[in-house]
C-alpha atoms as a PDB file:
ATOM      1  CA  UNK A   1     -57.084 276.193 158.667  1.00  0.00           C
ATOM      2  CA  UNK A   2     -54.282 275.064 156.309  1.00  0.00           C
ATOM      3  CA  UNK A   3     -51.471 275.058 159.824  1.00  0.00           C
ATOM      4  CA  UNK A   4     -52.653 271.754 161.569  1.00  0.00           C
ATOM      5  CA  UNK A   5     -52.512 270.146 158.390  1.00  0.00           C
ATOM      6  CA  UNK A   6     -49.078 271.022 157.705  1.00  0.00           C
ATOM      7  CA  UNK A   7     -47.837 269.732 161.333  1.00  0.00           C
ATOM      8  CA  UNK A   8     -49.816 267.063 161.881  1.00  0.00           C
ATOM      9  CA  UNK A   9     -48.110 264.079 161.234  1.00  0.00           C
ATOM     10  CA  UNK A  10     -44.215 265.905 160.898  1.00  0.00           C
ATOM     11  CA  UNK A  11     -41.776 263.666 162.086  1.00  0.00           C
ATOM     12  CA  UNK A  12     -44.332 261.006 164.240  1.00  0.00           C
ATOM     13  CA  UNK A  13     -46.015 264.248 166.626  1.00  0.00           C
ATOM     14  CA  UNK A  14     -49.624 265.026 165.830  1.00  0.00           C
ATOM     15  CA  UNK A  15     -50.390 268.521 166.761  1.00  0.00           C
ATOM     16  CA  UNK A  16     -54.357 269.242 166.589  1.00  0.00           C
ATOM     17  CA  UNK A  17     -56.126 272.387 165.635  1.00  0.00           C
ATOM     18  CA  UNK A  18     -56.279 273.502 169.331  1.00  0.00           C
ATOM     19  CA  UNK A  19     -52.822 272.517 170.180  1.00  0.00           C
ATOM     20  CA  UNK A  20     -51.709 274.376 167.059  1.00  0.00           C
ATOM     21  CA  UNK A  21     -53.309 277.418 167.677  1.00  0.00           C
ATOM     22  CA  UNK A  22     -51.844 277.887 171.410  1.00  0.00           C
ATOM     23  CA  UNK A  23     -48.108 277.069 169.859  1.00  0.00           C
ATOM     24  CA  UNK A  24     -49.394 279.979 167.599  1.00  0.00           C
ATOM     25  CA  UNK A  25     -49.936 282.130 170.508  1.00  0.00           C
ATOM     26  CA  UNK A  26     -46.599 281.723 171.881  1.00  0.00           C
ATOM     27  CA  UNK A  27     -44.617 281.782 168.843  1.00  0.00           C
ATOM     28  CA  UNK A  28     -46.679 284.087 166.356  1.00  0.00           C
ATOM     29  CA  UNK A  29     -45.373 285.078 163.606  1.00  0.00           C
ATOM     30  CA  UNK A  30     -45.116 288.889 163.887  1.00  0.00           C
ATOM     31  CA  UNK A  31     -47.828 289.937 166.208  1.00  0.00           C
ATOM     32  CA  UNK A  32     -50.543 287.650 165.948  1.00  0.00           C
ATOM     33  CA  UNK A  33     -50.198 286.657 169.438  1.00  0.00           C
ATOM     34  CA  UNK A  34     -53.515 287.671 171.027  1.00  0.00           C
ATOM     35  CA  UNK A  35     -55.597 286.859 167.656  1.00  0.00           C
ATOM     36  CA  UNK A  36     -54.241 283.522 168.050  1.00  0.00           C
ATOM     37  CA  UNK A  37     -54.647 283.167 171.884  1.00  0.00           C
ATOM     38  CA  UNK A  38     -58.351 284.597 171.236  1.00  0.00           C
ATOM     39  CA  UNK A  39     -59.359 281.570 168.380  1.00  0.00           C
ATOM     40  CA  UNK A  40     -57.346 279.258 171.693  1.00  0.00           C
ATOM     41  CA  UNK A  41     -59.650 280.342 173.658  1.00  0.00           C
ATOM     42  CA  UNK A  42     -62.979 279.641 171.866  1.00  0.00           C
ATOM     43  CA  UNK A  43     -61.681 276.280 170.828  1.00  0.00           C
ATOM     44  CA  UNK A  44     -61.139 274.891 174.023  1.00  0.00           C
ATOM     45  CA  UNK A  45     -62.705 273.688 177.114  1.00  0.00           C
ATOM     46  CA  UNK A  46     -59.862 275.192 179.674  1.00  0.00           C
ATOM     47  CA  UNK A  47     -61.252 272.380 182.143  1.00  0.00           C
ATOM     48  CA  UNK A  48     -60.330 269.885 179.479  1.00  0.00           C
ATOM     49  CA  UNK A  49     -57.390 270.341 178.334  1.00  0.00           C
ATOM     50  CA  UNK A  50     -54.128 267.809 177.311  1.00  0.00           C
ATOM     51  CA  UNK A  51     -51.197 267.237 179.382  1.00  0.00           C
ATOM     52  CA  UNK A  52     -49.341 268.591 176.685  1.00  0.00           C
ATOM     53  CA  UNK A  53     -51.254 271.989 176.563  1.00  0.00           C
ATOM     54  CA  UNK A  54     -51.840 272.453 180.449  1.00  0.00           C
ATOM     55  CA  UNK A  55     -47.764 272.335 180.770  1.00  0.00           C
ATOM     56  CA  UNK A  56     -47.633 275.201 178.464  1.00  0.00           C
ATOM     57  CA  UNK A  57     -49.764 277.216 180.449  1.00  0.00           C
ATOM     58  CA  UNK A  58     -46.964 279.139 182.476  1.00  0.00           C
ATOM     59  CA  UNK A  59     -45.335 280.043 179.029  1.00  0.00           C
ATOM     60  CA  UNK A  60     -48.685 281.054 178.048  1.00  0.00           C
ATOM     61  CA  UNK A  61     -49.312 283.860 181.287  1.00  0.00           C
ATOM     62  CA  UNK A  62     -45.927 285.321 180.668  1.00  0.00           C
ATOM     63  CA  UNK A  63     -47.281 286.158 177.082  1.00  0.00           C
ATOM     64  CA  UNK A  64     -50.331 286.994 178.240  1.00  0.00           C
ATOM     65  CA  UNK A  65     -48.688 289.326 181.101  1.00  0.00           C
ATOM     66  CA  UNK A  66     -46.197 291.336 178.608  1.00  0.00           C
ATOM     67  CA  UNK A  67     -49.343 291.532 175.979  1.00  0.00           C
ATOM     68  CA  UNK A  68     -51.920 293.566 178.498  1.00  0.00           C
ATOM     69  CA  UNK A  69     -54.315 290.253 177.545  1.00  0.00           C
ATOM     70  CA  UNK A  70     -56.439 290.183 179.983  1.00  0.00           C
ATOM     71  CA  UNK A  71     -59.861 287.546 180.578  1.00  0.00           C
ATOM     72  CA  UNK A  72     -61.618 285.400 182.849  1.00  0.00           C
ATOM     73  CA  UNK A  73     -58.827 283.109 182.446  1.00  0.00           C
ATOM     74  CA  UNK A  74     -55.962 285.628 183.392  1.00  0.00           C
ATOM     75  CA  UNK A  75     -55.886 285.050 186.832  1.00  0.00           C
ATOM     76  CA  UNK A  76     -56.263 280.657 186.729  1.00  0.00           C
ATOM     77  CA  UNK A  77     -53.329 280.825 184.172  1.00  0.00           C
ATOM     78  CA  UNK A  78     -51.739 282.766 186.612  1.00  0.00           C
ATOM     79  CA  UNK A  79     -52.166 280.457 189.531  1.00  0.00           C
ATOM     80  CA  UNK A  80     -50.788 277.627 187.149  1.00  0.00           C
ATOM     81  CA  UNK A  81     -47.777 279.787 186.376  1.00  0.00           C
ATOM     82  CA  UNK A  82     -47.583 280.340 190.478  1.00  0.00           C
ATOM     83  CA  UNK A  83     -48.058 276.973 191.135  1.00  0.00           C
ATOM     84  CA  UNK A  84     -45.517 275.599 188.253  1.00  0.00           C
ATOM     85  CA  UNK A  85     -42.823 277.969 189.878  1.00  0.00           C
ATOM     86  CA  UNK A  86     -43.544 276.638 193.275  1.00  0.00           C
ATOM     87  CA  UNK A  87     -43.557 273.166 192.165  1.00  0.00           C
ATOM     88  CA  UNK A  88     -40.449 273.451 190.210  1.00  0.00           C
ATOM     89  CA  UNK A  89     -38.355 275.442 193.286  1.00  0.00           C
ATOM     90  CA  UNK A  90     -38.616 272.886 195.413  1.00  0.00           C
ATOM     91  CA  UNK A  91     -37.830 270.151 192.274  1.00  0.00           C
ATOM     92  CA  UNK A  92     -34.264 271.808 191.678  1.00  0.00           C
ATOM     93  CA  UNK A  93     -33.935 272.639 195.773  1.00  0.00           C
ATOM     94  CA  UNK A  94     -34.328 268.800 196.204  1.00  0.00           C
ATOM     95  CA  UNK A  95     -31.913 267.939 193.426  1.00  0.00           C
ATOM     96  CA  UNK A  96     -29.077 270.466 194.359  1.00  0.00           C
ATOM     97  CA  UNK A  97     -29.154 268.429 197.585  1.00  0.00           C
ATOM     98  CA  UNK A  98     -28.108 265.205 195.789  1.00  0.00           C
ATOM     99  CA  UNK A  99     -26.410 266.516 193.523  1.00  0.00           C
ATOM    100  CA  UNK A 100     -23.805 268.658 195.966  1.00  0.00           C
ATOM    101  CA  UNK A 101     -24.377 265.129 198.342  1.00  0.00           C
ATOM    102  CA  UNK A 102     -23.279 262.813 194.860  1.00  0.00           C
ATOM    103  CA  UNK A 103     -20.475 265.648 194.017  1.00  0.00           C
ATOM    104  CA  UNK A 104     -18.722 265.617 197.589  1.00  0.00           C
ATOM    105  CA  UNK A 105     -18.520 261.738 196.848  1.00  0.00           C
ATOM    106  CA  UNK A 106     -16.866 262.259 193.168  1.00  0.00           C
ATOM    107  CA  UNK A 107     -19.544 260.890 191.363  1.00  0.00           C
ATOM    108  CA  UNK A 108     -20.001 263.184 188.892  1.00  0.00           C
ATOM    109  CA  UNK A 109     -23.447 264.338 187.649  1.00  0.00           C
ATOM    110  CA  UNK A 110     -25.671 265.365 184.604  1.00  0.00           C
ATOM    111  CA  UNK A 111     -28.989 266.850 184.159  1.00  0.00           C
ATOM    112  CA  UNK A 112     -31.141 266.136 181.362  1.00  0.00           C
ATOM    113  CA  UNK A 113     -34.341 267.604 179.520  1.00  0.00           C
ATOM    114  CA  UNK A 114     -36.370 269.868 181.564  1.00  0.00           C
ATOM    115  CA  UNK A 115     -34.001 270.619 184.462  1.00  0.00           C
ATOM    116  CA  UNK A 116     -31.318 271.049 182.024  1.00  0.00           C
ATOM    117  CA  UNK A 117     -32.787 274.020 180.470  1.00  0.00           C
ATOM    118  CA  UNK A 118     -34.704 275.311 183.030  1.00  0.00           C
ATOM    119  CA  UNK A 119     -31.250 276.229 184.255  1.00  0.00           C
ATOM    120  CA  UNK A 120     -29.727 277.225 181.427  1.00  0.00           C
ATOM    121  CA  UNK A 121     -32.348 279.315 179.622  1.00  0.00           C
ATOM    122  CA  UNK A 122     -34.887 280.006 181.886  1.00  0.00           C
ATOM    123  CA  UNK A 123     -32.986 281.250 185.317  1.00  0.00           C
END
């Protein structure tokens, strides 16, 4: 597969073959989505996987959800996607309390990288 080659070493990230092929499944090109996720699949040991890839695994059930793409691994990805919500609630719950607590006192605040736009593009 010519794709991994091509990203491998662009601008200091290595992206593997496996890695490459579950970016592919999010962001196809056209509709390759499920052909993509289906290669995924047989090149991985779910068990095993990166940090990098088990943090995309919430992306990766809303994809799977709005494709009908449904496996033995449906309902795990699922419970990571559950699980990632949960987790992330009570994140920005805990941090609204500072924040509003650091506001009242006129310090003023800024969020940064994830929280940043988890608010702005994913609420």
């Amino acid at each position: 597969m010519t794709g991994p080659a091509i990203m491998s070493h662009q601008d200091g990230v290595h992206v593997d073959e496996r890695q490459f092929l579950l970016l592919k499944t999010l962001y196809p090109d056209g509709f390759g989505g499920p052909a993509y996720y289906r290669l995924w699949r047989e090149a991985v040991c779910f068990d095993d996987l990166d940090g990098g890839s088990f943090r995309l695994l919430p992306m990766l059930w809303k994809r799977l959800a709005r494709h009908a793409e449904r496996d033995e691994l449906f309902d795990r990805i699922k419970g990571i996607y559950r699980y990632t919500l949960y987790k992330n609630s009570l994140t920005l719950s805990r941090f609204r309390t500072v924040a509003r607590t650091l506001h009242d006192a006129g310090v003023r605040v800024m969020m940064l990288k994830g929280a940043a736009l988890l608010l702005r593009y994913h609420v």
